[in-house]
N, C-alpha and C. Protein backbone atom coordinates (compact mmCIF):
# COMPACT_ATOMS: atom_id res chain seq x y z
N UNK A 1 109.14 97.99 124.56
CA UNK A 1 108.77 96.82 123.79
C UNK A 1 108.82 97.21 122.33
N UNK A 2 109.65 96.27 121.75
CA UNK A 2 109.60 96.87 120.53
C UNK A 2 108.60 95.97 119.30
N UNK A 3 108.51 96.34 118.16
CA UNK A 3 107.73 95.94 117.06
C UNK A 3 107.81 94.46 117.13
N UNK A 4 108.81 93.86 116.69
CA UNK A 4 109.22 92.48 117.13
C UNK A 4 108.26 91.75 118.33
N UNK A 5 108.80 92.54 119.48
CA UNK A 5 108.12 91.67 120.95
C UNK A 5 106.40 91.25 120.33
N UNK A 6 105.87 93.03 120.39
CA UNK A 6 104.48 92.72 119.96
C UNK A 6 103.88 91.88 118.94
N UNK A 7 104.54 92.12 117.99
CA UNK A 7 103.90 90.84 116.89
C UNK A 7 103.41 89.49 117.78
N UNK A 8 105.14 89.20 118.42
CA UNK A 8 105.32 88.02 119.10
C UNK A 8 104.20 87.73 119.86
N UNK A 9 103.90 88.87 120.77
CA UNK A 9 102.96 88.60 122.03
C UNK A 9 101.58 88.60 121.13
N UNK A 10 101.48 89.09 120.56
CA UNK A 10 100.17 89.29 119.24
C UNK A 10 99.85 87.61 119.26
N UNK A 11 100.81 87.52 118.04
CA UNK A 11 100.76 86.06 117.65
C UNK A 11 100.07 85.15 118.61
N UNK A 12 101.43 85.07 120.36
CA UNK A 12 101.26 83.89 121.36
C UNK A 12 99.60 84.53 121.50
N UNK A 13 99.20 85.54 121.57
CA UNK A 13 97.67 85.69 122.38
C UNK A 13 96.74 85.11 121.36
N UNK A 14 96.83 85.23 120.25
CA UNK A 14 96.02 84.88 119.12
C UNK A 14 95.51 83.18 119.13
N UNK A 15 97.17 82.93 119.02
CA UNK A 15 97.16 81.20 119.09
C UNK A 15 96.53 80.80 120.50
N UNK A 16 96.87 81.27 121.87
CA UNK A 16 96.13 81.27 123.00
C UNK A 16 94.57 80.96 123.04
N UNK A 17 94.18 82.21 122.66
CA UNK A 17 93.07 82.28 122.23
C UNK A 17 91.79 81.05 120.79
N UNK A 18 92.63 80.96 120.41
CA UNK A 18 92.55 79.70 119.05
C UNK A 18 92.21 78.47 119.97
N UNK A 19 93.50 78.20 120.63
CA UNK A 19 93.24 77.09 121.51
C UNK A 19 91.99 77.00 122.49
N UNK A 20 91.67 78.00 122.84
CA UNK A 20 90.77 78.00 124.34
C UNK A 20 89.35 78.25 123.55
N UNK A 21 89.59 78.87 122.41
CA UNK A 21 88.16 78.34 121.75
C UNK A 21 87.87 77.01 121.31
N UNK A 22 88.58 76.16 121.15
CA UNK A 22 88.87 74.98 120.70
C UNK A 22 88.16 74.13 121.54
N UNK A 23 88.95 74.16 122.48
CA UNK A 23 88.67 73.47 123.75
C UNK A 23 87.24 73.59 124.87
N UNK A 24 86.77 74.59 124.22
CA UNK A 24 85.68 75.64 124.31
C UNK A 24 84.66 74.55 123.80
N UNK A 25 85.07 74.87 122.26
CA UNK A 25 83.94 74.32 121.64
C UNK A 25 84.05 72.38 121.59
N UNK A 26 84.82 71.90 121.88
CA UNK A 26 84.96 70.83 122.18
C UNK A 26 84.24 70.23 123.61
N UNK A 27 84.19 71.28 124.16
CA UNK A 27 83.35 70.60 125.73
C UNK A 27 81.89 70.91 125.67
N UNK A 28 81.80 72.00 124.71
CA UNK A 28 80.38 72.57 124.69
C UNK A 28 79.86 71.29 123.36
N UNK A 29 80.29 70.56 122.66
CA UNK A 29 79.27 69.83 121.50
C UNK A 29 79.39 68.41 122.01
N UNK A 30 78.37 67.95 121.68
CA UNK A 30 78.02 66.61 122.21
C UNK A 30 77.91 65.89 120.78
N UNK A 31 78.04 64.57 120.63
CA UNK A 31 78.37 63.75 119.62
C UNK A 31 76.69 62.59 119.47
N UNK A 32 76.02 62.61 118.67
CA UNK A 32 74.75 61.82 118.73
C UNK A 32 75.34 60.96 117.70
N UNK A 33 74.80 59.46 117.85
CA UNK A 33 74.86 58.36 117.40
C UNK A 33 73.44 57.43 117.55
N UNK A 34 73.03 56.90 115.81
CA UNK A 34 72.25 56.25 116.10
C UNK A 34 72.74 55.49 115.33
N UNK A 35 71.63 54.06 115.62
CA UNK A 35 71.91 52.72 115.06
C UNK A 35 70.47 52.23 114.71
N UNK A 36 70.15 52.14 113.58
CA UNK A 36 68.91 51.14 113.11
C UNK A 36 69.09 50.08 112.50
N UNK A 37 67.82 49.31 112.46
CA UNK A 37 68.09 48.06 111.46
C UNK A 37 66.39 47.88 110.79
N UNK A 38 66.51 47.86 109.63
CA UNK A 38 65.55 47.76 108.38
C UNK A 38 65.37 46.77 107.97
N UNK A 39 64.04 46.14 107.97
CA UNK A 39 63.72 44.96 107.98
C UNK A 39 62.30 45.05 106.89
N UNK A 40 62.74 44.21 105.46
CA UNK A 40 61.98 44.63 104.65
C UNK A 40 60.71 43.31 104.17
N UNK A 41 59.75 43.43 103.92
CA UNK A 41 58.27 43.04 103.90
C UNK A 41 58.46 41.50 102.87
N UNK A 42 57.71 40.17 102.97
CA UNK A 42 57.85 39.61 102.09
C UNK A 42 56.35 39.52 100.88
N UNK A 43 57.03 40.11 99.26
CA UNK A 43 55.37 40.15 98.95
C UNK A 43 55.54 38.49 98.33
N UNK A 44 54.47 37.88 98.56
CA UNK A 44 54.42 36.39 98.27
C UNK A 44 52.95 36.05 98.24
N UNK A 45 52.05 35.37 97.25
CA UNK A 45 50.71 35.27 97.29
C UNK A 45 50.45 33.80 95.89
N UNK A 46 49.46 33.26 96.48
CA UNK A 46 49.13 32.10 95.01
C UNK A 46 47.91 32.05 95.12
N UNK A 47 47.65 30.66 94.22
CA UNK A 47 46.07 30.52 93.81
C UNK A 47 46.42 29.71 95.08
N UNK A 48 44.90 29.17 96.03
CA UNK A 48 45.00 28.70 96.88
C UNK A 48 43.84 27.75 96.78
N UNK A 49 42.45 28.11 95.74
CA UNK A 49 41.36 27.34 95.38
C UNK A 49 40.98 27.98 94.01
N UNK A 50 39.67 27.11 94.08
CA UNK A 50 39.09 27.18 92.14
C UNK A 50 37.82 26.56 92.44
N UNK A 51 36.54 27.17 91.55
CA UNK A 51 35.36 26.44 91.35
C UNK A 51 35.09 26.56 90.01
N UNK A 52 33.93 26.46 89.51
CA UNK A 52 33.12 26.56 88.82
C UNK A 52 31.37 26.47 88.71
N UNK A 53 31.17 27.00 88.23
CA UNK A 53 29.38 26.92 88.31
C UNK A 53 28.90 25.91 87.59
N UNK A 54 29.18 25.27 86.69
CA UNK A 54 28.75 23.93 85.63
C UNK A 54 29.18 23.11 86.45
N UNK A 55 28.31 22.82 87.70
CA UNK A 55 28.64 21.41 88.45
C UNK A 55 27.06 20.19 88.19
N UNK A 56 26.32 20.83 87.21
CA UNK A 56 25.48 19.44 87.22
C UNK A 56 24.92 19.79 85.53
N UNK A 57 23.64 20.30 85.34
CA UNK A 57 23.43 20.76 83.91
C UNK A 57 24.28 21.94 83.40
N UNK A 58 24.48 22.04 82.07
CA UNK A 58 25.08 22.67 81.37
C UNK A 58 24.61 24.24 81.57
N UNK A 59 25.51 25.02 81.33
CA UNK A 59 24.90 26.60 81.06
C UNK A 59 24.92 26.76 79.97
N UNK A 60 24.23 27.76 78.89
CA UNK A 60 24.52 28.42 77.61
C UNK A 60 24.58 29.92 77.51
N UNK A 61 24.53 30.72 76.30
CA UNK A 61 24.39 32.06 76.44
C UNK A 61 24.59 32.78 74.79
N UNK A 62 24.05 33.80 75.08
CA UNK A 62 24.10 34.19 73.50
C UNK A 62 25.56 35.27 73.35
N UNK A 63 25.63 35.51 71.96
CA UNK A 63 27.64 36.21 72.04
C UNK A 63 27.72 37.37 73.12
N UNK A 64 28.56 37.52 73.12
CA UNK A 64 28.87 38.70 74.27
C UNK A 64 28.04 38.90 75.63
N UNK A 65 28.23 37.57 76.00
CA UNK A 65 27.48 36.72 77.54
C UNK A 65 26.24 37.01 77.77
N UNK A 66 24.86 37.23 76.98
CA UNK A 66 24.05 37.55 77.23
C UNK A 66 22.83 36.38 77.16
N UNK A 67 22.08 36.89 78.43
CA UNK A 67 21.28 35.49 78.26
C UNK A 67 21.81 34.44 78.53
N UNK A 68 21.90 34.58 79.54
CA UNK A 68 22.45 33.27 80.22
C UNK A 68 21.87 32.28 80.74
N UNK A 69 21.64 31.26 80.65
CA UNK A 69 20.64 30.41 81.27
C UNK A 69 21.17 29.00 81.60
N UNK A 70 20.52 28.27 82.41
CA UNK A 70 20.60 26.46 82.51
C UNK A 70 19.79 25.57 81.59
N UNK A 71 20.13 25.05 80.83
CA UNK A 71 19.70 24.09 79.96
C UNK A 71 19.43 22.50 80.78
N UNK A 72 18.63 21.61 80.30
CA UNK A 72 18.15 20.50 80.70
C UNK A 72 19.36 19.30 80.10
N UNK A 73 20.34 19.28 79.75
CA UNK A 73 21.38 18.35 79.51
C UNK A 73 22.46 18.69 80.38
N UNK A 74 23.60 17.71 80.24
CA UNK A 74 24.62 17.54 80.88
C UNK A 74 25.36 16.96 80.36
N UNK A 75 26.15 17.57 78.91
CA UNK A 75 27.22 16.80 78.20
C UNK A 75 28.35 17.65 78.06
N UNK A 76 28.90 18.95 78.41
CA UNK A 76 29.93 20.05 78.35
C UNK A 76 30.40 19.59 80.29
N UNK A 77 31.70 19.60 79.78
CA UNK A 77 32.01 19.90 81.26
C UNK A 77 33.24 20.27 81.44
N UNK A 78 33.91 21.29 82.70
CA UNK A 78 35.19 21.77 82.59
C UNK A 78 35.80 21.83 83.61
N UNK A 79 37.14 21.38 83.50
CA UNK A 79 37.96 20.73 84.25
C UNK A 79 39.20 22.15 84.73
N UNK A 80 39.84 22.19 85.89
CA UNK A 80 40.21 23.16 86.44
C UNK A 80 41.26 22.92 87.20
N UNK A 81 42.88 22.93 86.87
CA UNK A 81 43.70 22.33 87.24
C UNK A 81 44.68 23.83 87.64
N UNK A 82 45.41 23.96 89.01
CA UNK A 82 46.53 24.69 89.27
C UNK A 82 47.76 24.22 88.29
N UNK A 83 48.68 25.59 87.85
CA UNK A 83 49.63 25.07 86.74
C UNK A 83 50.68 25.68 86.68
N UNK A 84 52.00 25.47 86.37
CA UNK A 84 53.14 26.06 86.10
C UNK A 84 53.56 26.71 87.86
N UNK A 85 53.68 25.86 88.96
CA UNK A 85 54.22 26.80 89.81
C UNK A 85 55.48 27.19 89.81
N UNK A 86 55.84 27.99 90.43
CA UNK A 86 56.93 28.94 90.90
C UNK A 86 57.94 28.27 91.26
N UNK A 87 59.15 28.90 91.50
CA UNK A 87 60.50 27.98 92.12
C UNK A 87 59.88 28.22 93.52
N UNK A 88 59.21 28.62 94.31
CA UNK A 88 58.79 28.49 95.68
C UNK A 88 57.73 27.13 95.77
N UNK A 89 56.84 26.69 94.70
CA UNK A 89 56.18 26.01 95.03
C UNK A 89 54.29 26.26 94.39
N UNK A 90 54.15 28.15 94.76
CA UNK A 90 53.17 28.77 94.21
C UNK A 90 52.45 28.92 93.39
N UNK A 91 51.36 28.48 93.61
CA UNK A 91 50.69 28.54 91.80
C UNK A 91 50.21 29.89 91.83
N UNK A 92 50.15 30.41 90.05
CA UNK A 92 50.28 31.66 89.82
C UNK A 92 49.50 31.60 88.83
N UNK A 93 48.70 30.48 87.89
CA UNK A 93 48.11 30.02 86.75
C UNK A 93 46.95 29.21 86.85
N UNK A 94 46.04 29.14 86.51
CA UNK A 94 44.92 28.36 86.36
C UNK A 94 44.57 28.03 84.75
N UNK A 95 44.63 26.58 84.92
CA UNK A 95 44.26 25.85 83.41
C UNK A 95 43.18 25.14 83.59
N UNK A 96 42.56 25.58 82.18
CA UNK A 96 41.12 25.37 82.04
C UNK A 96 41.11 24.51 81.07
N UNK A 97 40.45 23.21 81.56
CA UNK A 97 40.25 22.57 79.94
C UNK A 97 38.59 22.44 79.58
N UNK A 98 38.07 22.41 78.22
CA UNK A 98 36.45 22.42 78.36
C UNK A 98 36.99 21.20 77.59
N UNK A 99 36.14 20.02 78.38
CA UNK A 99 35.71 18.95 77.00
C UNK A 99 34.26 18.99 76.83
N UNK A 100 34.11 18.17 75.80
CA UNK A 100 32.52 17.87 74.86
C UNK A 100 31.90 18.93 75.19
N UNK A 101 32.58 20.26 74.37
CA UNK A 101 32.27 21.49 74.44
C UNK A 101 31.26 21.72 73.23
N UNK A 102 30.07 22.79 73.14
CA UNK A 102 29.35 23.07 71.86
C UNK A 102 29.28 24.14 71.83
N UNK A 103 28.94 24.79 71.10
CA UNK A 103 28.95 26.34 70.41
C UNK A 103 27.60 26.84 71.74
N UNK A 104 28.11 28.17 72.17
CA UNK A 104 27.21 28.75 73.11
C UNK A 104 27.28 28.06 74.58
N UNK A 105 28.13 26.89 74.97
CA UNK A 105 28.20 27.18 76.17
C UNK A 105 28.97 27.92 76.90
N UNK A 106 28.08 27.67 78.48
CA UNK A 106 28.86 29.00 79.03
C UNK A 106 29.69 28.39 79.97
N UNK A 107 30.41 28.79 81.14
CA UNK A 107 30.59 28.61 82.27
C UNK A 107 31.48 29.64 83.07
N UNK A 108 31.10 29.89 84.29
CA UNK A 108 31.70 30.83 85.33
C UNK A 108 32.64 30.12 86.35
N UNK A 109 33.70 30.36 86.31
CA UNK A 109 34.50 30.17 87.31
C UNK A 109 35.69 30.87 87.87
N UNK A 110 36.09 30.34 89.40
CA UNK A 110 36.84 31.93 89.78
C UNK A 110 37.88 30.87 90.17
N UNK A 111 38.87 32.15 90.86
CA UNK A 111 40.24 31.49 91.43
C UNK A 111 40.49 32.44 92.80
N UNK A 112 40.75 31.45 93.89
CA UNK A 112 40.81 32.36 95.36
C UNK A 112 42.36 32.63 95.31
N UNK A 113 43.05 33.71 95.14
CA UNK A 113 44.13 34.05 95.51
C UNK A 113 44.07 34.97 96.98
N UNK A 114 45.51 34.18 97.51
CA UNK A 114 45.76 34.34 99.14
C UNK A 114 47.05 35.27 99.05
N UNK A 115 47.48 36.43 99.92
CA UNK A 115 48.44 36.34 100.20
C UNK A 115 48.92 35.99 101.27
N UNK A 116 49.71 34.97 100.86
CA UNK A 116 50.54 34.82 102.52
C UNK A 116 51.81 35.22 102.64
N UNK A 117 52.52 36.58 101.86
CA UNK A 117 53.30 37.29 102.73
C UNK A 117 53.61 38.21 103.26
N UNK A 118 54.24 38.90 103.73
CA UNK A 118 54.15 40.54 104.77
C UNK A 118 53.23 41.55 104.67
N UNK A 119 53.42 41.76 103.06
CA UNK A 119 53.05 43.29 103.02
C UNK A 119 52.01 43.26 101.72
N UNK A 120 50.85 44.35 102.08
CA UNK A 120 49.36 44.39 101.08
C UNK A 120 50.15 44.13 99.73
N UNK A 121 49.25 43.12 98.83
CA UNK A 121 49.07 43.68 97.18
C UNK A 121 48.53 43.99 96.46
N UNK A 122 49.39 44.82 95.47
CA UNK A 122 47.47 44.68 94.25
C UNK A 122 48.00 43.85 93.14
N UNK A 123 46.97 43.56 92.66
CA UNK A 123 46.53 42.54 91.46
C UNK A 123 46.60 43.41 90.84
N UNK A 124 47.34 43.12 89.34
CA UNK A 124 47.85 43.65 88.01
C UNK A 124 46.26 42.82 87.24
N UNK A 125 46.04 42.95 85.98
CA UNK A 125 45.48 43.10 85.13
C UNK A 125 45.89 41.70 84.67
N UNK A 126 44.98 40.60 84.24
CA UNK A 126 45.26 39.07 84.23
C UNK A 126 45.71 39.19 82.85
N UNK A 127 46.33 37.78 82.42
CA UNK A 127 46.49 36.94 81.27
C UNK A 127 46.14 36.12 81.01
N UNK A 128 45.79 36.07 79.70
CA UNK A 128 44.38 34.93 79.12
C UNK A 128 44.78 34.84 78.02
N UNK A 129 45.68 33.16 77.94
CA UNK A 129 46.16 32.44 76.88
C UNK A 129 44.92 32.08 76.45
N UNK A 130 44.04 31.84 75.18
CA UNK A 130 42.92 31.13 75.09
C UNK A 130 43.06 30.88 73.45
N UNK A 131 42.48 29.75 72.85
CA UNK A 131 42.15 29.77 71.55
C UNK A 131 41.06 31.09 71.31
N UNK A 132 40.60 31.20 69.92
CA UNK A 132 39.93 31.81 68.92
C UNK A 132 38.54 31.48 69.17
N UNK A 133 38.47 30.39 69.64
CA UNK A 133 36.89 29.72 69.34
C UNK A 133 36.53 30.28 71.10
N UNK A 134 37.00 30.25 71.71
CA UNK A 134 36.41 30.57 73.33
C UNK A 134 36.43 31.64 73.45
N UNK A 135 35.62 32.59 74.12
CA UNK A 135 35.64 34.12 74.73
C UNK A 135 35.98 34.01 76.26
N UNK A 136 36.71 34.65 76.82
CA UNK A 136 36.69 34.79 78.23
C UNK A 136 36.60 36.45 78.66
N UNK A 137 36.32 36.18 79.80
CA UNK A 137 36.05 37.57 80.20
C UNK A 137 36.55 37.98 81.70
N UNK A 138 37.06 38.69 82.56
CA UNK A 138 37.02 38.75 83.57
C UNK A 138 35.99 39.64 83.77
N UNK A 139 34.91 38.67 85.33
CA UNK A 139 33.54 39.34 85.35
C UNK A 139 33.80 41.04 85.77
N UNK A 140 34.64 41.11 86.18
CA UNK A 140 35.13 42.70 86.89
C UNK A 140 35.86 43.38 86.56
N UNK A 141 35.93 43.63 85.63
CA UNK A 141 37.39 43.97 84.73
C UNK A 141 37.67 45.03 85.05
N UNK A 142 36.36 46.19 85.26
CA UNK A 142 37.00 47.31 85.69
C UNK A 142 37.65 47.97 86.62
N UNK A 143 37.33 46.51 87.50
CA UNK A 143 37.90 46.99 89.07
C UNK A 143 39.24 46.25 89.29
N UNK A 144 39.72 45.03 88.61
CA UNK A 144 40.66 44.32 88.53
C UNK A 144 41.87 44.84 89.10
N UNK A 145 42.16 46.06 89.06
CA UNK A 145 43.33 46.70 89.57
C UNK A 145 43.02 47.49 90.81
N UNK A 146 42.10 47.88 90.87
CA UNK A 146 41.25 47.93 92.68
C UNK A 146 41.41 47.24 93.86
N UNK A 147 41.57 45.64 93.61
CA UNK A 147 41.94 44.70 94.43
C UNK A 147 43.35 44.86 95.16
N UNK A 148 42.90 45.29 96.48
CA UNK A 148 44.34 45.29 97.11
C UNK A 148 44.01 44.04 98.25
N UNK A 149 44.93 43.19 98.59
CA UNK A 149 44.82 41.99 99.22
C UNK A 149 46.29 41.96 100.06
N UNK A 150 45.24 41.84 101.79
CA UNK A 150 46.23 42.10 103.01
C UNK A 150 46.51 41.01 103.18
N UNK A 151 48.03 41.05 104.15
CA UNK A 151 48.72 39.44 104.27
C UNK A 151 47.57 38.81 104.90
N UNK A 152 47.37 37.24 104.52
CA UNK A 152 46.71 36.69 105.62
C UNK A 152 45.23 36.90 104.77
N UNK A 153 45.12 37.38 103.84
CA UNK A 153 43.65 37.56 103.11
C UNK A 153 43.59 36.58 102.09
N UNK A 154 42.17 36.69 101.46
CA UNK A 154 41.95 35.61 100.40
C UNK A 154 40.92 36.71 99.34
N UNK A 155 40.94 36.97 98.00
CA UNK A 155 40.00 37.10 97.82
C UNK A 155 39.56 36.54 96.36
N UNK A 156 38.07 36.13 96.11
CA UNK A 156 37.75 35.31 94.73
C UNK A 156 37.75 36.08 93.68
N UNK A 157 38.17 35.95 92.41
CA UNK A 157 38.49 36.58 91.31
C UNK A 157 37.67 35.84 90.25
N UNK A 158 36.33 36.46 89.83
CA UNK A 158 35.91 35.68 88.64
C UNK A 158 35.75 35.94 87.48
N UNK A 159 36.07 34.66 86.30
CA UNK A 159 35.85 34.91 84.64
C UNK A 159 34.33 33.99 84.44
N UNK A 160 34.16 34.64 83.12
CA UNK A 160 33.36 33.67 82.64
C UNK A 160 33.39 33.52 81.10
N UNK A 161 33.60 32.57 80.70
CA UNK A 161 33.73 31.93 79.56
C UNK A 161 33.00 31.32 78.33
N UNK A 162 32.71 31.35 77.04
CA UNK A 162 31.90 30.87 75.94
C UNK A 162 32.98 30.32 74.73
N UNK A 163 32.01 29.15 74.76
CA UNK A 163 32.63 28.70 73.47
C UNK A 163 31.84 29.02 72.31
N UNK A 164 32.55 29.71 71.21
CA UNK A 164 32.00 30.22 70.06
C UNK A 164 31.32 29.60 68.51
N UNK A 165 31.14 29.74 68.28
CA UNK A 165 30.19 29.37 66.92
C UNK A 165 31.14 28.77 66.03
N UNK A 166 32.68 28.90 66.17
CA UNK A 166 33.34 28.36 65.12
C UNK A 166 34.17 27.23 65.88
N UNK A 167 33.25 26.98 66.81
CA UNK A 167 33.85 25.68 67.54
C UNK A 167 34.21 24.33 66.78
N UNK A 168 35.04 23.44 66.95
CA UNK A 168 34.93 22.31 66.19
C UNK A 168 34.24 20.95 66.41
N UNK A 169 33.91 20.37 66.02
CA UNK A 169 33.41 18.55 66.60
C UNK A 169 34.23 18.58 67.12
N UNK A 170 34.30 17.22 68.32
CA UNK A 170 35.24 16.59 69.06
C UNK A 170 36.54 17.18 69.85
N UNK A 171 36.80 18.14 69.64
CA UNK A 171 37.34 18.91 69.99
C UNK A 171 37.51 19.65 72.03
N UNK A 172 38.67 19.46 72.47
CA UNK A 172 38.77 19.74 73.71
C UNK A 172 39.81 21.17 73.78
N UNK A 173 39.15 21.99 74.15
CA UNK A 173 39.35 23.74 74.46
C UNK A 173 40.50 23.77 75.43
N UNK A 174 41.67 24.32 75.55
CA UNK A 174 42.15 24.69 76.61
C UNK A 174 42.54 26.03 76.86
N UNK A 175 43.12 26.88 77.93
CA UNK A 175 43.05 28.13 78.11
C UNK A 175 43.53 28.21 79.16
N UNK A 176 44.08 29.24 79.67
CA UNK A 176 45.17 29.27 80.78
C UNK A 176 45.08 30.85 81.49
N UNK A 177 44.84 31.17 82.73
CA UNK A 177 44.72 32.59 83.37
C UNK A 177 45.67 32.63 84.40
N UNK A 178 46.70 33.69 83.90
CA UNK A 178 48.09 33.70 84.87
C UNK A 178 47.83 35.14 85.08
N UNK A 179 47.94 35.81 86.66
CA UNK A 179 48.31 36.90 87.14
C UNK A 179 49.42 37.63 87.56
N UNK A 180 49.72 38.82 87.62
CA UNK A 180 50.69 39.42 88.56
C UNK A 180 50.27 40.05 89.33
N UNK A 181 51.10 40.63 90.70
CA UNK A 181 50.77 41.59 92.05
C UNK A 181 52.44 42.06 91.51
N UNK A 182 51.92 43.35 92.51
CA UNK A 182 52.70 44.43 93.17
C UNK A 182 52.79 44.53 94.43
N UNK A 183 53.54 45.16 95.05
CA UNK A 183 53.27 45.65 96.24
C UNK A 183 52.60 46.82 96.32
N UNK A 184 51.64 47.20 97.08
CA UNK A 184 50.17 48.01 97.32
C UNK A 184 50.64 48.81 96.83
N UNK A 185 51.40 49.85 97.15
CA UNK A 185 51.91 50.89 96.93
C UNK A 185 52.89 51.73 95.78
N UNK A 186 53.27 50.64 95.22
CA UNK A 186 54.00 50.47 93.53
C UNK A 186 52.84 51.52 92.74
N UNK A 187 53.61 52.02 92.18
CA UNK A 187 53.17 52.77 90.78
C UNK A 187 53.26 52.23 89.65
């Protein structure tokens, strides 16, 4: 056998061999296949109710809400309308109007936001369009971003409000408290 043959037979055993590992490793691996489907959460939530505490005599209070009390008249009173909804329908705003308002009254009122869609939220930190002459406050401010609210939940959110010393005669107050959410888990 000469140099030639062997290469040859070299070669055919090599390639032989190539193949039968091939075929080898082709019977020995198995092929895994998966298939999922991801189905993502709807966050969706509004104002759903509204009160107020000035439902018969007036409240008052001294600056920076102190001293709060019920007075023996009944001429301030404030009106509490859902506002600006959403292209869904949702109200997201609460408008406040005070008429035959006077310097030092008070009044407390909240807003029940619901969520009704999939997945928990939290409540962002409100907005409070207001004139100069009114103070508002959210009663909880510090926890305001604490509020996480599960689908299917409701919970009451309250301000409370003064009209100030540089109030005018005749004069009707308005003021407006619009929120945002996240989804729970947002940073």
């Amino acid at each position: 056998m000469g140099k030639r043959e062997k290469i040859r037979l070299l070669a055919a055993v090599l390639v032989t061999a190539l193949v039968l590992m091939g075929a080898g490793y082709a019977a020995w691996s198995k092929s895994l296949q998966i298939s999922s489907t991801v189905a993502t959460g709807e966050l969706s939530w509004s104002f759903t109710g509204m009160g107020s505490q000035d439902t018969g005599n007036d409240w008052v209070c001294d600056p920076g809400f102190k001293k709060i009390r019920q007075v023996d008249k009944d001429v301030a009173r404030t009106i509490l309308a859902l506002a600006n909804p959403d292209a869904s329908g949702r109200y997201k705003t609460l408008e406040v109007t005070v008429a035959n308002a006077y310097p030092s009254y008070y009044n407390r009122i909240f807003v029940e936001l619901t969520n009704d869609g999939t997945i928990p939220i939290k409540i962002k930190k409100p907005v409070i369009d207001k004139p100069r002459e009114v103070s508002v406050e959210l009663r909880d401010r510090d926890k305001i971003e604490e509020i996480t609210v599960l689908p299917g939940e409701s919970k009451n959110i309250s301000f409370h409000f003064r009209v100030n010393g540089s109030a005018k005669e005749n004069t009707t107050y308005k003021f407006t408290i619009s929120f945002a959410a996240t989804q729970w888990n947002a940073k």
